[in-house]
N, C-alpha and C. Protein backbone atom coordinates (compact mmCIF):
# COMPACT_ATOMS: atom_id res chain seq x y z
N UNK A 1 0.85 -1.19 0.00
CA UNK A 1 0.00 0.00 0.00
C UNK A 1 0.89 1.25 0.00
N UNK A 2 0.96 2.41 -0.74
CA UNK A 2 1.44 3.58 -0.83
C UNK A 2 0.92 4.12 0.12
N UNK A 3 1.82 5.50 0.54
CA UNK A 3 1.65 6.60 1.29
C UNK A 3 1.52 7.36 1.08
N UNK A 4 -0.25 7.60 2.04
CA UNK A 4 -0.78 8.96 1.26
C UNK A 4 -0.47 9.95 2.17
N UNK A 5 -0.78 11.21 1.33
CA UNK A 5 -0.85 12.73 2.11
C UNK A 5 -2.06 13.16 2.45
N UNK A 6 -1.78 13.74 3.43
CA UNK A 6 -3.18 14.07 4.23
C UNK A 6 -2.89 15.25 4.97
N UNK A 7 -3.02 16.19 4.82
CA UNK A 7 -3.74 18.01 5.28
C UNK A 7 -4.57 18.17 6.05
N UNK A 8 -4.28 18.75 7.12
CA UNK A 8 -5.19 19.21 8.02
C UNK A 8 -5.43 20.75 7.82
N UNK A 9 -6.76 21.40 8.15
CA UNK A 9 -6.78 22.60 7.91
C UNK A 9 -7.46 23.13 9.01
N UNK A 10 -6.67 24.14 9.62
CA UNK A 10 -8.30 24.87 10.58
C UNK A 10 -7.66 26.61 10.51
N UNK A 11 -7.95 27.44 11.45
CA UNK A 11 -8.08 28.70 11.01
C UNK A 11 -6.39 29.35 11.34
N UNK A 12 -6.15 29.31 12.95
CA UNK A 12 -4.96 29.58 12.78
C UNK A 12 -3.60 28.70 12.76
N UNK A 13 -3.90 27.45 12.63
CA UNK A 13 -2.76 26.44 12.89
C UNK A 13 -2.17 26.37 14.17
N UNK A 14 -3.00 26.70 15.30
CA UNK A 14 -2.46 26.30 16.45
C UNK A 14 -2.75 25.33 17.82
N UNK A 15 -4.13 24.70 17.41
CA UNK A 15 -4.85 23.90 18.63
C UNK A 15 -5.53 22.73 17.64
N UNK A 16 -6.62 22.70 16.41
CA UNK A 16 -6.96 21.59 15.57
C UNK A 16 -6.39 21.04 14.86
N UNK A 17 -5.73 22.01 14.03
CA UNK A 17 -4.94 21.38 13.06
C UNK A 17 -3.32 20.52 13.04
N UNK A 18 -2.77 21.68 14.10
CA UNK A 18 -1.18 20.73 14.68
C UNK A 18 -1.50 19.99 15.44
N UNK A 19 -2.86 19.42 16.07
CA UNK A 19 -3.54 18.49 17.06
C UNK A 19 -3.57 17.27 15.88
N UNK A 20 -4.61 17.40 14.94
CA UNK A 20 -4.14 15.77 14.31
C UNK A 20 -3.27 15.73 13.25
N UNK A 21 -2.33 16.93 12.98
CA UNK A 21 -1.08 16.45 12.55
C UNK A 21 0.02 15.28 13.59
N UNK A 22 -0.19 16.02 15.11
CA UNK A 22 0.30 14.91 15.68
C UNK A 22 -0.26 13.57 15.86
N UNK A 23 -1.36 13.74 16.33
CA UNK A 23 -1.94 12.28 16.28
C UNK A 23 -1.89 11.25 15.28
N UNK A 24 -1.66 11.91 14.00
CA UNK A 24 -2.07 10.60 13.12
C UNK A 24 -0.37 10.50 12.04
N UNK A 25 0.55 11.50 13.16
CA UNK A 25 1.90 11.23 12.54
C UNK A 25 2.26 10.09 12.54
N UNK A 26 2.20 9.24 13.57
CA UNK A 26 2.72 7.76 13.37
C UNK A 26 1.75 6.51 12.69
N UNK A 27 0.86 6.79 11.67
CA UNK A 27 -0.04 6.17 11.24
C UNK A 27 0.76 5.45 9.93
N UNK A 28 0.47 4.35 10.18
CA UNK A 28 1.37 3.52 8.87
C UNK A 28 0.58 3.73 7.77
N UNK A 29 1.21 3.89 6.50
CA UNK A 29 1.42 4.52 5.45
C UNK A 29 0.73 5.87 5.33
N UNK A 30 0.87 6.80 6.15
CA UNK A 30 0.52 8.58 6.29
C UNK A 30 1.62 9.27 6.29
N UNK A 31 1.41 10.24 5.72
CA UNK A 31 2.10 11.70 5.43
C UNK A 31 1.41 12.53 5.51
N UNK A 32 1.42 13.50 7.10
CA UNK A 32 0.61 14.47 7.58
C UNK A 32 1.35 15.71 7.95
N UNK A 33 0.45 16.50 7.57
CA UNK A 33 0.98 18.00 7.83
C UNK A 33 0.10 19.00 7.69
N UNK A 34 -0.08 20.26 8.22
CA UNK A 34 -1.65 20.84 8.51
C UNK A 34 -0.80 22.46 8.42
N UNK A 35 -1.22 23.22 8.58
CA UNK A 35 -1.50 24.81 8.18
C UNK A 35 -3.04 25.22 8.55
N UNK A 36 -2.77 26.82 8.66
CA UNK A 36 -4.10 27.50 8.71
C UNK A 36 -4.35 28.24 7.62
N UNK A 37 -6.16 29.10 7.51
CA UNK A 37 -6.25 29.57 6.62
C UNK A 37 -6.29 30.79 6.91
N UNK A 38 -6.15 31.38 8.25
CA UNK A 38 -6.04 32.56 8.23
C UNK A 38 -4.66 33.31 7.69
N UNK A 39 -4.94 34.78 8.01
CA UNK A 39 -3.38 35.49 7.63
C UNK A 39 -2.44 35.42 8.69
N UNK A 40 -2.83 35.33 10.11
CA UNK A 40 -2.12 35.26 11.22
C UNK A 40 -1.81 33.87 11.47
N UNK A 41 -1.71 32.67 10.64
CA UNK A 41 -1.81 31.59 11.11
C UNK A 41 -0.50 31.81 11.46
N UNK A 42 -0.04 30.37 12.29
CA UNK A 42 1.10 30.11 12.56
C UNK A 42 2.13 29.17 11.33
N UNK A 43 1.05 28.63 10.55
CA UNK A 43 1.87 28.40 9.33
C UNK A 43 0.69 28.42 8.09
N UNK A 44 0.85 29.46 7.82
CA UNK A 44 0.03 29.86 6.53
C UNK A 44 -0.22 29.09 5.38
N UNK A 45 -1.54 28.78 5.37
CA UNK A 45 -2.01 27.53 3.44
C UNK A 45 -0.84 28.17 2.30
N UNK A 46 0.07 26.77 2.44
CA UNK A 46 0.51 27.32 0.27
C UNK A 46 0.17 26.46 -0.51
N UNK A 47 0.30 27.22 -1.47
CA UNK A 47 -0.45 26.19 -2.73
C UNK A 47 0.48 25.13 -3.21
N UNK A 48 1.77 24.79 -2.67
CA UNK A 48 2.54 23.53 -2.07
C UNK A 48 2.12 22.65 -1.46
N UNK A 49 1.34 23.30 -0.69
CA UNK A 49 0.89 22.34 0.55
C UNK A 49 -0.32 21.67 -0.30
N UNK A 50 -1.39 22.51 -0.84
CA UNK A 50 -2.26 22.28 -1.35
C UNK A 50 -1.97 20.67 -2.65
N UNK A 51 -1.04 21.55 -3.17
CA UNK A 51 -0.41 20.24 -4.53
C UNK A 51 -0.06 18.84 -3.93
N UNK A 52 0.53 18.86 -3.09
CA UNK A 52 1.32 18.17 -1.79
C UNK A 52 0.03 16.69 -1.80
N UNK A 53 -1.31 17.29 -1.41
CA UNK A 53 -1.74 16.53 -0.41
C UNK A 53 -2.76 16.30 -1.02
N UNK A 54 -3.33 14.42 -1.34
CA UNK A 54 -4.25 14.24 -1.52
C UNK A 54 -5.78 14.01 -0.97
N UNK A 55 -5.44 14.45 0.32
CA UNK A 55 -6.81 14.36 1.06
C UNK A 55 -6.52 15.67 1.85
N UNK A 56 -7.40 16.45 2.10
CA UNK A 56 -7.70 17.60 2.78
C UNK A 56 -8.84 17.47 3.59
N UNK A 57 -8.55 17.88 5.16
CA UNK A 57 -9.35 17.68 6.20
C UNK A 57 -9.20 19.26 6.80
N UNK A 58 -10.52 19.67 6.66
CA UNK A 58 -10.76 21.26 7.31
C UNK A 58 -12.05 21.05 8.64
N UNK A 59 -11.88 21.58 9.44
CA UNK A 59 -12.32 21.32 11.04
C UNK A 59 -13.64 21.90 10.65
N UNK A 60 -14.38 23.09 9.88
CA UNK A 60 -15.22 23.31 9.69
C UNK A 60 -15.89 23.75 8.49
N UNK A 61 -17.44 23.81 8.15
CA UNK A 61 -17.49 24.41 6.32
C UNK A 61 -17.01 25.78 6.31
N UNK A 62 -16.39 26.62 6.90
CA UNK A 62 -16.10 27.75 6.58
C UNK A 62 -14.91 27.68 6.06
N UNK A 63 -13.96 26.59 6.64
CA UNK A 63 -12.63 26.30 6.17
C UNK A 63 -12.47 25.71 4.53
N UNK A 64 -13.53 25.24 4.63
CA UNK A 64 -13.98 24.48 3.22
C UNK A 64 -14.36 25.24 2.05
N UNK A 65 -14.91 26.40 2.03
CA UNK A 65 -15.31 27.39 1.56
C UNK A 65 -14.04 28.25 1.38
N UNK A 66 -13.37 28.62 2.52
CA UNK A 66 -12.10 29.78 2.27
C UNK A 66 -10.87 28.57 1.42
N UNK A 67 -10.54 27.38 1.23
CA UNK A 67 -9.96 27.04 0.80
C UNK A 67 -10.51 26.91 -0.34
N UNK A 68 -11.48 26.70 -1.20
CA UNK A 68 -12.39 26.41 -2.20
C UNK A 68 -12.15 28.34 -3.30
N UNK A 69 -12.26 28.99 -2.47
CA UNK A 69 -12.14 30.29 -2.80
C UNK A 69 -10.63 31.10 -3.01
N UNK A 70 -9.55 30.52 -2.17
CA UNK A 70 -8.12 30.87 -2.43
C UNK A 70 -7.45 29.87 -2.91
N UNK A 71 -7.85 28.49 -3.34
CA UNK A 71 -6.93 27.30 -4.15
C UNK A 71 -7.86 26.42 -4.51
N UNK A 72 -8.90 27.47 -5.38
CA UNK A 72 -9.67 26.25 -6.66
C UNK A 72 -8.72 25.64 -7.64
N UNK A 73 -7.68 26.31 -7.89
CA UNK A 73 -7.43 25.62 -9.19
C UNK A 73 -6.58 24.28 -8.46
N UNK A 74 -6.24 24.17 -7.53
CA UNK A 74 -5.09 23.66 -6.98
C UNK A 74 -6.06 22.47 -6.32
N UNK A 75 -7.19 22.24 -6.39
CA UNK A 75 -7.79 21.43 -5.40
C UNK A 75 -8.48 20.46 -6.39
N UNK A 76 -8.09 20.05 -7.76
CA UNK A 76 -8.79 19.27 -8.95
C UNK A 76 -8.08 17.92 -8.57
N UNK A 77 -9.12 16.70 -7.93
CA UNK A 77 -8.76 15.51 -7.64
C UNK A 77 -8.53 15.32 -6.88
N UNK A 78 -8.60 16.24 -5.67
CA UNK A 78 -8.50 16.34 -3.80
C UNK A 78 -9.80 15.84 -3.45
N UNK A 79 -9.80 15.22 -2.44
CA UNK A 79 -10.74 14.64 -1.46
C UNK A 79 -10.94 16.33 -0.51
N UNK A 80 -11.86 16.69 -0.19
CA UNK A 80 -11.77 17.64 0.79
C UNK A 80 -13.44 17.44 1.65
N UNK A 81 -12.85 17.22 2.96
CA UNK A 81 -13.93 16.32 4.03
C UNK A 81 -13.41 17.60 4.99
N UNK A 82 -14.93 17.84 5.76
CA UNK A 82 -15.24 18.91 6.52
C UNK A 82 -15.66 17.68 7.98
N UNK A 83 -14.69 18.21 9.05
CA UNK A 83 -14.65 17.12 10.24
C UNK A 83 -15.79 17.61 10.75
N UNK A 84 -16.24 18.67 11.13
CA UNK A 84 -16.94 19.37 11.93
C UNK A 84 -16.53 19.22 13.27
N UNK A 85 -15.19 20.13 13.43
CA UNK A 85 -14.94 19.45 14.96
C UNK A 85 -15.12 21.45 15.11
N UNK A 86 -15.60 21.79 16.55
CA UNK A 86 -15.54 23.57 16.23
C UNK A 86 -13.91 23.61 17.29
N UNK A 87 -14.05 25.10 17.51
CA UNK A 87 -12.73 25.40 17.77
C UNK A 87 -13.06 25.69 19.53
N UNK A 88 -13.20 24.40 19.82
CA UNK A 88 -13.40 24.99 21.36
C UNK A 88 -12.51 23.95 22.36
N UNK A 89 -11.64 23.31 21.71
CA UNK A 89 -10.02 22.83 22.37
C UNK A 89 -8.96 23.38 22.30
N UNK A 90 -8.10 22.76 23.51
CA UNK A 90 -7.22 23.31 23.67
C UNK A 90 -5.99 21.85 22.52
N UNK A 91 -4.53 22.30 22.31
CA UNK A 91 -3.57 21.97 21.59
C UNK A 91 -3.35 20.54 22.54
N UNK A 92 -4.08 19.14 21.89
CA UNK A 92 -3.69 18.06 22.61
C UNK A 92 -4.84 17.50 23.31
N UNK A 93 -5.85 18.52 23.79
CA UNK A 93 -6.90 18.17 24.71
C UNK A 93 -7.04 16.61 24.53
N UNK A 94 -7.20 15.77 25.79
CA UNK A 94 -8.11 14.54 25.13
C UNK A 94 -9.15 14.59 24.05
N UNK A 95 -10.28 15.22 24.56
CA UNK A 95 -11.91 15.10 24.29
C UNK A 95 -11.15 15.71 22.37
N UNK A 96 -10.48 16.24 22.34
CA UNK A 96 -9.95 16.70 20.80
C UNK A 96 -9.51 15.76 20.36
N UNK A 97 -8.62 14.60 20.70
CA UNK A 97 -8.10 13.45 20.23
C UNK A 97 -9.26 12.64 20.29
N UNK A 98 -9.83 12.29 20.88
CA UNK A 98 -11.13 11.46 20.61
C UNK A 98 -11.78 11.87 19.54
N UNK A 99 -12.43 13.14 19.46
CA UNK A 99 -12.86 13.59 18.50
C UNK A 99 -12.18 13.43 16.80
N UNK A 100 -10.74 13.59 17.01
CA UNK A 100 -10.25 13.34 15.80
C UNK A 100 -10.15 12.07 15.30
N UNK A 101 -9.84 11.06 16.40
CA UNK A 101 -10.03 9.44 16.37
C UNK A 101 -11.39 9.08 15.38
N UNK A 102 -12.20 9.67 16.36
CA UNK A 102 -13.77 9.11 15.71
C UNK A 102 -14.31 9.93 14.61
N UNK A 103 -13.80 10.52 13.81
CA UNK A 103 -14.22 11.54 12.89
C UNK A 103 -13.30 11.52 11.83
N UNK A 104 -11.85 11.18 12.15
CA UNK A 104 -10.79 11.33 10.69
C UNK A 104 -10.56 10.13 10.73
N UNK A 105 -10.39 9.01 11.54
CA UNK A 105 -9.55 8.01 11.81
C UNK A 105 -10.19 6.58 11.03
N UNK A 106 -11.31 6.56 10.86
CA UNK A 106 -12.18 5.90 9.44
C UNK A 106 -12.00 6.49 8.50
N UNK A 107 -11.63 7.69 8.06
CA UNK A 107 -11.08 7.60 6.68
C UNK A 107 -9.76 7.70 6.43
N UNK A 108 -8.91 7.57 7.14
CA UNK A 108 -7.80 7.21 7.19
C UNK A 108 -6.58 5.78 7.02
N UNK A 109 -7.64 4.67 7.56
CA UNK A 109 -7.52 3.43 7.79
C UNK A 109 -7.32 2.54 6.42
């Protein structure tokens, strides 16, 4: 089985998104890495990242929408799945790892 890429997206890259970049770093055959979509993120969407990765996971539809709107052209043959997790954890929380378990971790498998 090849190793896929997989993107996490949430707004500023600092509590959802570097949350299941870690979690699902040691996942046999994954290649994970996450960014935000804001301007203040802590590591800002490029359209690298975008090319990069064949599955895209954004925490909410607004994320889905602002990526849809700054890297249409870049998103032809991407999977892009809206977790619906909202932004009310902290970086690591359990109840956030559960959440990402039971929400990304079936389509991951």
């Amino acid at each position: 089985m090849s190793t896929r890429h997989v993107l996490f997206l949430c707004s500023r890259n600092r509590l959802r998104s570097p949350t299941a970049e870690q979690v699902f770093r040691e996942w046999p055959q994954l290649e994970v890495d996450s960014a935000g979509l804001s301007s203040d993120a802590d590591t800002p969407l490029s359209a690298e990242q975008v090319d990069w990765a064949e599955m895209i996971m954004v925490m909410e539809p607004a994320h889905r929408r602002r990526l849809q709107s700054r890297f249409a052209r870049h998103l032809h043959g991407k999977r892009v799945v809206v977790l619906g997790i909202p932004d009310d954890y902290d970086f690591m929380q359990p109840e956030l790892i559960e959440l990402l378990l039971k929400k990304a971790g079936p389509l991951l498998r």
